[in-house]
PDB file of N, CA and C in Angstrom:
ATOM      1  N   UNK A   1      47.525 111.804 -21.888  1.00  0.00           N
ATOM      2  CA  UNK A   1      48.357 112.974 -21.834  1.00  0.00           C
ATOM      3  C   UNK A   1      49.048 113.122 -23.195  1.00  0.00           C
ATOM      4  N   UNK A   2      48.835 114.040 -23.955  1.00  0.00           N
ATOM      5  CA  UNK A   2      49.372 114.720 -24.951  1.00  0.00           C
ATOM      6  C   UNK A   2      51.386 114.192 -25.048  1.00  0.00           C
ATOM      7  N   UNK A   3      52.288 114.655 -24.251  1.00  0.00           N
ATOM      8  CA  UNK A   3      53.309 113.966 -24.642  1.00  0.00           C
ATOM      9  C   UNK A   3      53.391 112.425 -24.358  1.00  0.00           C
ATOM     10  N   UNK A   4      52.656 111.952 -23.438  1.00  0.00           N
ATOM     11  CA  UNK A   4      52.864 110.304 -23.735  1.00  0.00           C
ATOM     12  C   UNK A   4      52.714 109.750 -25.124  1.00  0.00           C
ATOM     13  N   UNK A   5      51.720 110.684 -25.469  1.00  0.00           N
ATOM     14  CA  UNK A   5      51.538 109.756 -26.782  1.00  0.00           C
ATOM     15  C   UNK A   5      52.668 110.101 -28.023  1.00  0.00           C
ATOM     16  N   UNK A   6      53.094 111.308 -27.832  1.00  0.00           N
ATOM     17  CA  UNK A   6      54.556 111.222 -28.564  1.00  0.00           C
ATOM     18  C   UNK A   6      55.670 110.747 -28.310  1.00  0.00           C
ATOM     19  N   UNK A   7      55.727 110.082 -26.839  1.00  0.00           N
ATOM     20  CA  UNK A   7      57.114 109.376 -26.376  1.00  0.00           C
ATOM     21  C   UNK A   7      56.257 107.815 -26.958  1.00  0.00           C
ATOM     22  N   UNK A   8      55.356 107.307 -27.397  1.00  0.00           N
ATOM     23  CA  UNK A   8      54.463 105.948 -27.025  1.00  0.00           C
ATOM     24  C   UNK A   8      54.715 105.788 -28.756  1.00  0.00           C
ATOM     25  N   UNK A   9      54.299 106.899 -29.651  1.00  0.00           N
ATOM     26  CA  UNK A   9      54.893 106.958 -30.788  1.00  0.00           C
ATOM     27  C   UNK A   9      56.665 106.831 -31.617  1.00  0.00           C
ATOM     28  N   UNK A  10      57.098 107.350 -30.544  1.00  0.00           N
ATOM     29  CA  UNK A  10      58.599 107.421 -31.088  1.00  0.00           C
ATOM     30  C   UNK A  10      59.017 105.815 -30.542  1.00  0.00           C
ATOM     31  N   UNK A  11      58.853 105.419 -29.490  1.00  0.00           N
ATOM     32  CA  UNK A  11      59.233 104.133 -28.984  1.00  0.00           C
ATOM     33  C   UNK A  11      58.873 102.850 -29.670  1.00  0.00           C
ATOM     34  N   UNK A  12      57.182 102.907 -30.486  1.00  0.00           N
ATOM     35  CA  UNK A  12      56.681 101.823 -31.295  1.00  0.00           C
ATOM     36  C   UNK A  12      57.946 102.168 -32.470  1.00  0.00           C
ATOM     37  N   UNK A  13      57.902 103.462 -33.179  1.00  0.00           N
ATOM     38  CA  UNK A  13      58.896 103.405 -34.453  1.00  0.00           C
ATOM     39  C   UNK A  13      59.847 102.637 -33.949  1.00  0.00           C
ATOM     40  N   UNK A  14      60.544 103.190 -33.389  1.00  0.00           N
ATOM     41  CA  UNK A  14      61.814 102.335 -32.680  1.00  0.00           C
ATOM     42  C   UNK A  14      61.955 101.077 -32.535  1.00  0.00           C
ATOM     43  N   UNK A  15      60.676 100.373 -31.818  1.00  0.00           N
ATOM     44  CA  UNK A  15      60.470  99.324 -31.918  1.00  0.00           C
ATOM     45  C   UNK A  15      60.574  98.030 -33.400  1.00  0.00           C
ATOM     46  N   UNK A  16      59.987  98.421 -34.211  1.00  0.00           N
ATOM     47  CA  UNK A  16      59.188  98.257 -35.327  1.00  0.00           C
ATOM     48  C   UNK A  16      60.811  98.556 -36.129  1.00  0.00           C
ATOM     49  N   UNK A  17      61.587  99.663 -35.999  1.00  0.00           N
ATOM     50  CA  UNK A  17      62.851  99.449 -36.859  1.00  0.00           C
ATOM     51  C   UNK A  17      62.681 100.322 -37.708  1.00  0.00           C
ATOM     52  N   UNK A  18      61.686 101.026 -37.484  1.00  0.00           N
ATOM     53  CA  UNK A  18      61.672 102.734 -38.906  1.00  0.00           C
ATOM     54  C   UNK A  18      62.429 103.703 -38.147  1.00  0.00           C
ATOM     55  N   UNK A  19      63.258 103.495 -37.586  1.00  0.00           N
ATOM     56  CA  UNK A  19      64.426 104.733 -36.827  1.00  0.00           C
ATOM     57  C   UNK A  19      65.041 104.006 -36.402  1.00  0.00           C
ATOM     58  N   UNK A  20      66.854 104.854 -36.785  1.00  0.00           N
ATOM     59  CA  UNK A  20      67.765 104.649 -35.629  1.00  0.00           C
ATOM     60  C   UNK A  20      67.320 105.333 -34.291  1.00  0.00           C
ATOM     61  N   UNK A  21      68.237 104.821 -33.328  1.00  0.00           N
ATOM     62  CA  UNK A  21      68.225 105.788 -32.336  1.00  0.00           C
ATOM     63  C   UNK A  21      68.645 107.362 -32.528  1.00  0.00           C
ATOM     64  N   UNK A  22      69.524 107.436 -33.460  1.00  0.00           N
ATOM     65  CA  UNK A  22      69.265 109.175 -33.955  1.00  0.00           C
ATOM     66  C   UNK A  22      68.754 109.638 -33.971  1.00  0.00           C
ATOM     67  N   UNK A  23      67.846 109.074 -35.236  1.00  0.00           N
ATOM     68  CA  UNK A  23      66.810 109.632 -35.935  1.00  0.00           C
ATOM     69  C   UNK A  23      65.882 110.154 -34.704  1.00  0.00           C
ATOM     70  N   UNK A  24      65.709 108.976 -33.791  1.00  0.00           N
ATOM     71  CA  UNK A  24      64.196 108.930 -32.902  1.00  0.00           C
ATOM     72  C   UNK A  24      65.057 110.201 -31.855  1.00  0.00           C
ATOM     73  N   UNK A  25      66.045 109.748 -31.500  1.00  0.00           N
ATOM     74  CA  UNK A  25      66.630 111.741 -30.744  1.00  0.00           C
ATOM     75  C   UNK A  25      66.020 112.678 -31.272  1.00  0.00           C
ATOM     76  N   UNK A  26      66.731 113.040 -32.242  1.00  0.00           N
ATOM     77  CA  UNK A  26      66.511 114.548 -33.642  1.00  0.00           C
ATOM     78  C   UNK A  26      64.915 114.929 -33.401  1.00  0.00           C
ATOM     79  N   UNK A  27      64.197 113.524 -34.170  1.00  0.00           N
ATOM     80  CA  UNK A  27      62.715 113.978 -33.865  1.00  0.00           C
ATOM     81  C   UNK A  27      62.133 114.273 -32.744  1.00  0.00           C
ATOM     82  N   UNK A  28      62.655 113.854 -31.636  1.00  0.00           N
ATOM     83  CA  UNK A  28      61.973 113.839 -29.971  1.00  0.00           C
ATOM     84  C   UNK A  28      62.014 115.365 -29.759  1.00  0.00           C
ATOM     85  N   UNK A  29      63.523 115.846 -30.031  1.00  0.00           N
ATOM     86  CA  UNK A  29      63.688 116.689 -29.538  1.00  0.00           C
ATOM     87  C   UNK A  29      62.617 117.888 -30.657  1.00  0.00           C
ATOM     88  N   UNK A  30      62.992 117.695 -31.884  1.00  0.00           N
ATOM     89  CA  UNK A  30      62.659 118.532 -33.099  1.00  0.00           C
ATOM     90  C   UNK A  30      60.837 118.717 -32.429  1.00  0.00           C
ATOM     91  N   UNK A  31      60.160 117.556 -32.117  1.00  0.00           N
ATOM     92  CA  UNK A  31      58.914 117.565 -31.549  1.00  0.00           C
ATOM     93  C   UNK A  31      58.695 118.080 -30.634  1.00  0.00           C
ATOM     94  N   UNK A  32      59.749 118.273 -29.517  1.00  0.00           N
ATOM     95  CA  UNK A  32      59.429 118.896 -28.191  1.00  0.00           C
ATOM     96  C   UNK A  32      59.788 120.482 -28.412  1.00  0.00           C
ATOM     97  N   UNK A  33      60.612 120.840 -29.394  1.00  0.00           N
ATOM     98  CA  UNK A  33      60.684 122.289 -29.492  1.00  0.00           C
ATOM     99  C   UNK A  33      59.709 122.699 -29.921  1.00  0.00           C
ATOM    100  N   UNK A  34      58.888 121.777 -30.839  1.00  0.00           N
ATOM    101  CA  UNK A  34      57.565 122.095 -31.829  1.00  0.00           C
ATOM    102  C   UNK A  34      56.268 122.835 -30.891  1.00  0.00           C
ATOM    103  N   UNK A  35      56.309 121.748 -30.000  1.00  0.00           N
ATOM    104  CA  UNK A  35      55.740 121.696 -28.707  1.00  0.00           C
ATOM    105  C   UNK A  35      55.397 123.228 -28.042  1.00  0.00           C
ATOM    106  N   UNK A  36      56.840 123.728 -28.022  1.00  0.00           N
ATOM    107  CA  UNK A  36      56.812 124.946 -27.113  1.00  0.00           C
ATOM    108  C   UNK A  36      57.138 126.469 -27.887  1.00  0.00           C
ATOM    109  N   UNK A  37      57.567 126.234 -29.400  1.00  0.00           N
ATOM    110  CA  UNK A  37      57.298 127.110 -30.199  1.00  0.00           C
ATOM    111  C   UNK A  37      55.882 127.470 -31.319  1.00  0.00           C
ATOM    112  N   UNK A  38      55.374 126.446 -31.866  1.00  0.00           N
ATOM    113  CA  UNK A  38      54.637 126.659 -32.238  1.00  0.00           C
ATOM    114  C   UNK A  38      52.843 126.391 -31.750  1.00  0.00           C
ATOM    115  N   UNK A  39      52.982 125.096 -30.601  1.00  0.00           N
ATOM    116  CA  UNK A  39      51.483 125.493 -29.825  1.00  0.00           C
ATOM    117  C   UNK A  39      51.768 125.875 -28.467  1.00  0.00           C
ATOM    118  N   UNK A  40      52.699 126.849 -28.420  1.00  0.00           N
ATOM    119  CA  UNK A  40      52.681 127.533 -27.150  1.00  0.00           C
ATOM    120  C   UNK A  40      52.680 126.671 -26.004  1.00  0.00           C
ATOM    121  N   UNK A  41      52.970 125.720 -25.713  1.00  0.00           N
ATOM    122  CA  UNK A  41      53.042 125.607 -24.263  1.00  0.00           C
ATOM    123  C   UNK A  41      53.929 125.497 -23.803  1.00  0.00           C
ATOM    124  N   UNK A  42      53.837 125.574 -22.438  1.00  0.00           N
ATOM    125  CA  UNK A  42      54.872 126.239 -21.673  1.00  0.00           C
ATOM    126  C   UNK A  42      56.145 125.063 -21.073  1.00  0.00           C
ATOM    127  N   UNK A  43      57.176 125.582 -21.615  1.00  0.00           N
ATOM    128  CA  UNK A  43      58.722 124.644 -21.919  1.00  0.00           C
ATOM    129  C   UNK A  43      58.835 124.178 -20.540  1.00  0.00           C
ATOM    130  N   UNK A  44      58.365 124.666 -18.952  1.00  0.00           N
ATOM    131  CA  UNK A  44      59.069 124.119 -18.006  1.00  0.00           C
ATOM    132  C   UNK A  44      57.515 123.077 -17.774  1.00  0.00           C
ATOM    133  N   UNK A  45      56.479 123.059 -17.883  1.00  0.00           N
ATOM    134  CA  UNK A  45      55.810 122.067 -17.812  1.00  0.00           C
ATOM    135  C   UNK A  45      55.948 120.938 -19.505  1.00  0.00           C
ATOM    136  N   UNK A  46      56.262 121.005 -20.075  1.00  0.00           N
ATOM    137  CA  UNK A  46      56.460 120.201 -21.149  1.00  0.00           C
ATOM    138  C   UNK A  46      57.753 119.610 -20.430  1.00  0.00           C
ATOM    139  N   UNK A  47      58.714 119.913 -20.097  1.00  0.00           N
ATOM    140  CA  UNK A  47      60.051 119.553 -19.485  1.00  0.00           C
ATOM    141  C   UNK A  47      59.505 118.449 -18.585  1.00  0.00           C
ATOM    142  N   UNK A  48      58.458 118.779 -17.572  1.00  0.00           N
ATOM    143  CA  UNK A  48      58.221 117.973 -16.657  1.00  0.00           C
ATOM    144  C   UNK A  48      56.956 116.721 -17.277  1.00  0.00           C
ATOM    145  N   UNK A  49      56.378 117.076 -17.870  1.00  0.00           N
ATOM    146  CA  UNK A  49      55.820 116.189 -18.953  1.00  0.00           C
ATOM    147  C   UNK A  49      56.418 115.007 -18.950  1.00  0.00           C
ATOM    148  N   UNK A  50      57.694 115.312 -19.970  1.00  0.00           N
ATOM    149  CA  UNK A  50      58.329 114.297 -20.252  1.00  0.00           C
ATOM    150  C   UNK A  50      59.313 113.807 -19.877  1.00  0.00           C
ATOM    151  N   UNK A  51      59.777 114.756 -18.690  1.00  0.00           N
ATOM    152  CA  UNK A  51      60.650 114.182 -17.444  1.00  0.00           C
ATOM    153  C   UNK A  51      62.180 114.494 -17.736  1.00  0.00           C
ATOM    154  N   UNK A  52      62.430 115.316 -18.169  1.00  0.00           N
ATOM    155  CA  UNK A  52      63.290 115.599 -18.633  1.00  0.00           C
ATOM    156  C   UNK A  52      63.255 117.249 -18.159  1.00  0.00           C
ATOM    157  N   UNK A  53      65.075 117.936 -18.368  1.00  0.00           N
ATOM    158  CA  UNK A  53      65.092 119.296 -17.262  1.00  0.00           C
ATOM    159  C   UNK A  53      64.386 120.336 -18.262  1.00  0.00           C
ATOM    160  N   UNK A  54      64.613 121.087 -17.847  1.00  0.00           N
ATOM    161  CA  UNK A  54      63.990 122.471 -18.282  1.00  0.00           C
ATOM    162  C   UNK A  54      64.689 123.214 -18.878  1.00  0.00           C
ATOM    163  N   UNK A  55      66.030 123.060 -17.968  1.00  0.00           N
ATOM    164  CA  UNK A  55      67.483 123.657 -18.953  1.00  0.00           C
ATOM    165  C   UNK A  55      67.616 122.947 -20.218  1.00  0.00           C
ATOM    166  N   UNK A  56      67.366 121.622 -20.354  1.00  0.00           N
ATOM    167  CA  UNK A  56      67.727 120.856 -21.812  1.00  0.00           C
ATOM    168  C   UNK A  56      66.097 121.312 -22.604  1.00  0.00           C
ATOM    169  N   UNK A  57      65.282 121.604 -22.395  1.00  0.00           N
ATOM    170  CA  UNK A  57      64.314 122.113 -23.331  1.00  0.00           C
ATOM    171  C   UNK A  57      64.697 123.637 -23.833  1.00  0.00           C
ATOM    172  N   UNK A  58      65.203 124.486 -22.837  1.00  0.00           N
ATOM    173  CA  UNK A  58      65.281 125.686 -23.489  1.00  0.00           C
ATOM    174  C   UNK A  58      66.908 125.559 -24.308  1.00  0.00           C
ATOM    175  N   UNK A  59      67.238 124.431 -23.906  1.00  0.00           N
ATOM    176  CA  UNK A  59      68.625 124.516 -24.784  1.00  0.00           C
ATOM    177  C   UNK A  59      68.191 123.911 -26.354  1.00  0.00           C
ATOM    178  N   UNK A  60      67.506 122.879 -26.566  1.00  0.00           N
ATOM    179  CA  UNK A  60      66.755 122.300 -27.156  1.00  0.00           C
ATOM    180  C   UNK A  60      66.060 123.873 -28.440  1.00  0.00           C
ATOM    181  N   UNK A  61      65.455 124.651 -27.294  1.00  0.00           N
ATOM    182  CA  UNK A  61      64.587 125.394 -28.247  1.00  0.00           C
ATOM    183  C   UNK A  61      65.663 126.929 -28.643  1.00  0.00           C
ATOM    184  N   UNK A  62      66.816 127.410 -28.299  1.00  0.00           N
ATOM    185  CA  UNK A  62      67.653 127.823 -28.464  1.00  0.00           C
ATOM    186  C   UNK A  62      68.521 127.524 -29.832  1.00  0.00           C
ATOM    187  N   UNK A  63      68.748 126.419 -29.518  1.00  0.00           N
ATOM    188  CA  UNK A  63      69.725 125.617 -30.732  1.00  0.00           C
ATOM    189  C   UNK A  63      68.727 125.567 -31.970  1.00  0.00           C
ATOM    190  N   UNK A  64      67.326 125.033 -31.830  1.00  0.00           N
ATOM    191  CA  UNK A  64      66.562 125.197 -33.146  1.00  0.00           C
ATOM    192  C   UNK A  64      66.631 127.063 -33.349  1.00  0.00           C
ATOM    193  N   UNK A  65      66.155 127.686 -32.543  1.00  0.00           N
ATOM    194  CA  UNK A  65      66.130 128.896 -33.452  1.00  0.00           C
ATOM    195  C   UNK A  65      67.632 129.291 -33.667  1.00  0.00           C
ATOM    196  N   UNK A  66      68.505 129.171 -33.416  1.00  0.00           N
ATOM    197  CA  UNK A  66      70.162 129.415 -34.008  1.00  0.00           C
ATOM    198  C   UNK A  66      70.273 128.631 -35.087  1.00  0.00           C
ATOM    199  N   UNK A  67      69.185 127.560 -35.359  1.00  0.00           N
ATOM    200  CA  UNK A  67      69.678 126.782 -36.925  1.00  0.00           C
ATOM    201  C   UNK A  67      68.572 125.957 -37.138  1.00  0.00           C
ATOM    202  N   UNK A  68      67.354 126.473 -37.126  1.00  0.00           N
ATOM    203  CA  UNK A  68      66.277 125.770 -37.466  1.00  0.00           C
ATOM    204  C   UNK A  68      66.417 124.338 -38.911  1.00  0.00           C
ATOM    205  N   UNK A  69      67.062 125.021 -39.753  1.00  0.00           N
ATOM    206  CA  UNK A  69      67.789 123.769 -41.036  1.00  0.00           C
ATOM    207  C   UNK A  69      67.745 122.573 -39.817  1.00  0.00           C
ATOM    208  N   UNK A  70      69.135 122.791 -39.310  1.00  0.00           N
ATOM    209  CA  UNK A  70      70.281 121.526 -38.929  1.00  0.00           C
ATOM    210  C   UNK A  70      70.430 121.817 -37.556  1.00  0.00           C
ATOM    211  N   UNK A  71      69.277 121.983 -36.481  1.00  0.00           N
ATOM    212  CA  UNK A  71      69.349 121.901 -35.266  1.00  0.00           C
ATOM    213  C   UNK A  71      70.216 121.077 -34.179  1.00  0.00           C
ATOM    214  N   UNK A  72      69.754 119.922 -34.440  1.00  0.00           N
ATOM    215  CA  UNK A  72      70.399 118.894 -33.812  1.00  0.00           C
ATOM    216  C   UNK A  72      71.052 117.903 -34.446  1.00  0.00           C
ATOM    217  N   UNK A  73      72.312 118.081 -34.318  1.00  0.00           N
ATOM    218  CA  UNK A  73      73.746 117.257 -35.761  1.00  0.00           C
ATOM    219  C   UNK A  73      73.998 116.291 -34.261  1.00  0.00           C
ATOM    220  N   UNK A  74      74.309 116.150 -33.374  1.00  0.00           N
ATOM    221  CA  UNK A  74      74.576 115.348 -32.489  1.00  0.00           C
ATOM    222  C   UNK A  74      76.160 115.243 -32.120  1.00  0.00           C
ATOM    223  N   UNK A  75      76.865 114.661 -31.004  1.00  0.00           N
ATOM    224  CA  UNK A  75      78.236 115.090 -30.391  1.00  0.00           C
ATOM    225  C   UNK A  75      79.031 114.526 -31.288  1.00  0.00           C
ATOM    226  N   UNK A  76      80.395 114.751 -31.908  1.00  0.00           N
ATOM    227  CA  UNK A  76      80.959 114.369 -33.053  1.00  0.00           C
ATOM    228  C   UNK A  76      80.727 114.718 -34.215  1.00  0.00           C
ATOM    229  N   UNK A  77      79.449 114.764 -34.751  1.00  0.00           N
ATOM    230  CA  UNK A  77      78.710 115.700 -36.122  1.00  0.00           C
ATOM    231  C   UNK A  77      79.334 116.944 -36.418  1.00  0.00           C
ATOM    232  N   UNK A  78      79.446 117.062 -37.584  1.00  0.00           N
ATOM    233  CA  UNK A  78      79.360 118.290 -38.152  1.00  0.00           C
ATOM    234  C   UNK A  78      78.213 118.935 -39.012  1.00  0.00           C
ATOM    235  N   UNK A  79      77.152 120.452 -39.011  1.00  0.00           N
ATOM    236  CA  UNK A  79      76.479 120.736 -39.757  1.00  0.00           C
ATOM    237  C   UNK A  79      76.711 120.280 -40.990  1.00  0.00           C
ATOM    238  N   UNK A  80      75.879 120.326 -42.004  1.00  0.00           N
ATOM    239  CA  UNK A  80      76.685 119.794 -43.459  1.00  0.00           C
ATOM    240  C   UNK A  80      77.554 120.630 -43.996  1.00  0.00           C
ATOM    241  N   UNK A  81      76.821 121.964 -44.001  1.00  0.00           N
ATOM    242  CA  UNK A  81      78.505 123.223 -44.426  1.00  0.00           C
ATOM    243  C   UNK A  81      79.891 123.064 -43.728  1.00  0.00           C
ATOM    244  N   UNK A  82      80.268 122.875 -42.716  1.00  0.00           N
ATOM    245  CA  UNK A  82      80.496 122.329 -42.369  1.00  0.00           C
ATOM    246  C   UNK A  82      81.571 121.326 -42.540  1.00  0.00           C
ATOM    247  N   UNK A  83      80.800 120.570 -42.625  1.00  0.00           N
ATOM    248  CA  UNK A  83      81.554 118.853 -42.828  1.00  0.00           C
ATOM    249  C   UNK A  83      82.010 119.157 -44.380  1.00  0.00           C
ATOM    250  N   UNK A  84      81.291 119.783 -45.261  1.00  0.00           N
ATOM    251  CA  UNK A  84      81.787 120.067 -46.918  1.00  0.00           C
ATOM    252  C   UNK A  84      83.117 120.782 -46.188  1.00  0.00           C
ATOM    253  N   UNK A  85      83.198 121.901 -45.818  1.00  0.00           N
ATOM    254  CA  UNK A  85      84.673 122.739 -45.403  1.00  0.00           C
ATOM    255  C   UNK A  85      85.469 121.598 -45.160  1.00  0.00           C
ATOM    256  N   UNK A  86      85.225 121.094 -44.217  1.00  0.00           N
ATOM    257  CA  UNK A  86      85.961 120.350 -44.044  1.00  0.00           C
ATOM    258  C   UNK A  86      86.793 119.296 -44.798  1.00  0.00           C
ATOM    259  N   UNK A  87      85.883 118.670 -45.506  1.00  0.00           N
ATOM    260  CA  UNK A  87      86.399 117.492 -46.931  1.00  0.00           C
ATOM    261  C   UNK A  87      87.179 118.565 -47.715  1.00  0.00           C
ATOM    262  N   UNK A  88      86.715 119.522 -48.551  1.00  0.00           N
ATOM    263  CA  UNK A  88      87.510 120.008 -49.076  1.00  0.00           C
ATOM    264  C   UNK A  88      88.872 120.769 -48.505  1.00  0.00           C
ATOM    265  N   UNK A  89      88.901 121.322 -47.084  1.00  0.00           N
ATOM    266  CA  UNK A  89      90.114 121.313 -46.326  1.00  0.00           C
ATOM    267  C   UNK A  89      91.037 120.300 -46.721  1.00  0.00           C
ATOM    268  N   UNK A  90      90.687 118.961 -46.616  1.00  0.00           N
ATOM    269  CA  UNK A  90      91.305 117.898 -46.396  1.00  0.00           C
ATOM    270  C   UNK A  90      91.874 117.170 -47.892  1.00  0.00           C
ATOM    271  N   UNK A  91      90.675 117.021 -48.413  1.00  0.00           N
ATOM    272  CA  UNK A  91      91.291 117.335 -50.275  1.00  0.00           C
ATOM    273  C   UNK A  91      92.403 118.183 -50.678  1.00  0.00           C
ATOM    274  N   UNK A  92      92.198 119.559 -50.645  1.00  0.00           N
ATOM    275  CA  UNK A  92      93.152 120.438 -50.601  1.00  0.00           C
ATOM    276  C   UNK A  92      94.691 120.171 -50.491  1.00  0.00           C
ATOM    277  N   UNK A  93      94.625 120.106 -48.747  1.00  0.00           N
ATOM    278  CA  UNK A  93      95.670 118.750 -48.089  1.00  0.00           C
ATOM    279  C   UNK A  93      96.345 117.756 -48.874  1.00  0.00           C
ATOM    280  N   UNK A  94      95.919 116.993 -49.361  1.00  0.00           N
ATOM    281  CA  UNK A  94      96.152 116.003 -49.968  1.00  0.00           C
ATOM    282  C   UNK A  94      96.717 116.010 -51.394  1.00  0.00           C
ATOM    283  N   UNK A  95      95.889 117.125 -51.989  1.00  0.00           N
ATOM    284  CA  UNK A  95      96.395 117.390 -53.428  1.00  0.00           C
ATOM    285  C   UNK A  95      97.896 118.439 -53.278  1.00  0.00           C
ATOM    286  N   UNK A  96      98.358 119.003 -52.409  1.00  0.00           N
ATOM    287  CA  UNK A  96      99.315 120.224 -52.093  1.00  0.00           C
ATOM    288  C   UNK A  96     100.397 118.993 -51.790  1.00  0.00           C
ATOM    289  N   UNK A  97     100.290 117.652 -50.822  1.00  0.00           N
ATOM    290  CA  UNK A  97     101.063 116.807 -50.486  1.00  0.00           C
ATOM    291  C   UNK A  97     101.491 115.971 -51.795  1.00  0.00           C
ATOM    292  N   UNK A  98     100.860 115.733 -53.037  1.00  0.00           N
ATOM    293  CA  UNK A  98     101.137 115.168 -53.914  1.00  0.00           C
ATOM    294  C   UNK A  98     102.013 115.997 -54.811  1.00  0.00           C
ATOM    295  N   UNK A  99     101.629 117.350 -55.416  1.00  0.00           N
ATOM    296  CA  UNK A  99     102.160 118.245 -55.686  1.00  0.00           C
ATOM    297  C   UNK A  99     103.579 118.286 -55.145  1.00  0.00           C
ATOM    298  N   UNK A 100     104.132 118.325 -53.500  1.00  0.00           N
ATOM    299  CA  UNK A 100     105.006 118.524 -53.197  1.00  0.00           C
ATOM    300  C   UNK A 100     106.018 116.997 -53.899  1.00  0.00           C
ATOM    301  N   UNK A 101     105.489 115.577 -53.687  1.00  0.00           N
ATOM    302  CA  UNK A 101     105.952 114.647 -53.861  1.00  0.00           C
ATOM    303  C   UNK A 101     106.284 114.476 -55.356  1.00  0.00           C
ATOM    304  N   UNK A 102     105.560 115.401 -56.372  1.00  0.00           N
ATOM    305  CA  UNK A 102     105.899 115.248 -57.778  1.00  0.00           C
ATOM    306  C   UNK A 102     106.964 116.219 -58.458  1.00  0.00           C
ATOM    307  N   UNK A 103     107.226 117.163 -57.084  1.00  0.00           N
ATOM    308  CA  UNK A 103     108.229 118.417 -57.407  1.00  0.00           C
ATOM    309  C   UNK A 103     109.459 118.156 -57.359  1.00  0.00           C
ATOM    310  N   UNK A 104     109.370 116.764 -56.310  1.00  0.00           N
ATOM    311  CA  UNK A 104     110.840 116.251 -55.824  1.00  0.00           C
ATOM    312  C   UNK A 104     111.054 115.450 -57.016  1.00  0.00           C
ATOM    313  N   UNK A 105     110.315 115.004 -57.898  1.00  0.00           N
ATOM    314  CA  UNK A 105     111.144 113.663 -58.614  1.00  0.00           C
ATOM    315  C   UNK A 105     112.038 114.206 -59.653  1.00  0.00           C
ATOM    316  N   UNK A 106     112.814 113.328 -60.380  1.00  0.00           N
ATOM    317  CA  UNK A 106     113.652 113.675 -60.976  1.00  0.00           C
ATOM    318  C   UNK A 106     112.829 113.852 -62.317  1.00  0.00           C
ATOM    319  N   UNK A 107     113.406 115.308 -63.131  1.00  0.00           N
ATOM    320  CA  UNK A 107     112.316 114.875 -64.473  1.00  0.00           C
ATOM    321  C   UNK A 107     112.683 113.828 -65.597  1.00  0.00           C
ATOM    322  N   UNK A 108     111.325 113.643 -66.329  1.00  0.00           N
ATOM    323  CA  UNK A 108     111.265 112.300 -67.293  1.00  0.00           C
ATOM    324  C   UNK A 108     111.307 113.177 -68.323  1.00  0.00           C
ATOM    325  N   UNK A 109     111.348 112.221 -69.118  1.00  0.00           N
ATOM    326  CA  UNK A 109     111.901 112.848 -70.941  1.00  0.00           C
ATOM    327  C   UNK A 109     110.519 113.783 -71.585  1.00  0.00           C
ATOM    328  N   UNK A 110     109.160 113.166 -70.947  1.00  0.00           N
ATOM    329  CA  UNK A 110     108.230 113.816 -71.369  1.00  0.00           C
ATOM    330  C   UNK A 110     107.547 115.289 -70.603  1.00  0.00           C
ATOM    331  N   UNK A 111     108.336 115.112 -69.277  1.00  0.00           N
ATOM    332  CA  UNK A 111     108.315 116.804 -68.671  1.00  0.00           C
ATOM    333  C   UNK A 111     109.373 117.762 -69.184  1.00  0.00           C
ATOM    334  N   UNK A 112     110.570 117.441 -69.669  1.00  0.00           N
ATOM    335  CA  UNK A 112     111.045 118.267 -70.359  1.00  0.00           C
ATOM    336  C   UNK A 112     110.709 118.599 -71.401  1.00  0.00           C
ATOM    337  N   UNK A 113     110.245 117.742 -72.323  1.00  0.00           N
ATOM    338  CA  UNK A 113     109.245 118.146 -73.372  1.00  0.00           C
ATOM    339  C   UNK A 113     108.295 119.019 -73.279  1.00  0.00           C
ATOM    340  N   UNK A 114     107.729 118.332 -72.258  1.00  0.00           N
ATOM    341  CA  UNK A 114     106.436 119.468 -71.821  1.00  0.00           C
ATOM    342  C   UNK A 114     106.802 120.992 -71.949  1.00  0.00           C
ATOM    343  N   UNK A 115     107.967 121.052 -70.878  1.00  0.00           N
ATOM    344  CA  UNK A 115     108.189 122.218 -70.450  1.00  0.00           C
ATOM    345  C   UNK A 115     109.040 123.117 -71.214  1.00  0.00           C
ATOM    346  N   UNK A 116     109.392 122.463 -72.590  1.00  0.00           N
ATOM    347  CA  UNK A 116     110.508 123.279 -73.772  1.00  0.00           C
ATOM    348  C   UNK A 116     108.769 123.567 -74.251  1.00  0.00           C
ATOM    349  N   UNK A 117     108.231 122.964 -74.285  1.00  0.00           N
ATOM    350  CA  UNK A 117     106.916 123.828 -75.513  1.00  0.00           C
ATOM    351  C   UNK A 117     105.964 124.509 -75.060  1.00  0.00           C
ATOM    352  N   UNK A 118     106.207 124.547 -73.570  1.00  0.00           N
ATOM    353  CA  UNK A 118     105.756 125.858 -73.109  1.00  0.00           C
ATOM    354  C   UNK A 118     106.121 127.430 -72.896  1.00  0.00           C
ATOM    355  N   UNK A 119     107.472 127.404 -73.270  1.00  0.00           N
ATOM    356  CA  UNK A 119     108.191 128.898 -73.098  1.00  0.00           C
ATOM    357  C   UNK A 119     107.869 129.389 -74.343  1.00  0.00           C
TER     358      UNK A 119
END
């Protein structure tokens, strides 16, 4: 049977240590959408194939076409755009908190300097 041998494949990798368990998710799934988008067959017998529902295949093949890139990031993940917003959110953050902490100090002989040869 056609998906055994892709569950018989992902399980030797696994085995063998060329995938996390991520990885071997991402691809299972990335393979089973493959499955039902590009050689046509039909998502509620592929579902039962591999024993798994029918609702999680069409959710499966949903989520790839909403982001074919970065389909499946997994619970906690962020896409990579994303996760960049985010770091730099947080940078941002951080540099505005220092800023505030250098506004409070008292000035030194070389910020007044500074700041007479700038007017």
């Amino acid at each position: 049977m056609w998906t055994q041998r892709i569950v018989n494949v992902k399980i030797s990798k696994l085995i063998r240590g060329v995938y996390d368990d991520k990885t071997i998710r991402c691809e299972f799934q990335t393979d089973t959408v493959k499955l039902v988008l590009e050689e046509g067959k039909v998502a509620s017998q592929v579902a039962r194939d591999l024993g798994i529902s029918q609702k999680t295949v069409y959710g499966w093949v949903a989520q790839y076409k909403n982001n074919p890139k970065h389909p499946f990031v997994g619970s906690g993940n962020l896409k990579p755009d994303a996760q960049t917003t985010r770091d730099l959110e947080r940078e941002n953050r951080e540099l505005r908190e220092e800023l505030e902490i250098l506004k409070k100090q008292p000035p030194t002989r070389s910020t007044i300097i500074l700041s007479l040869t700038m007017c």
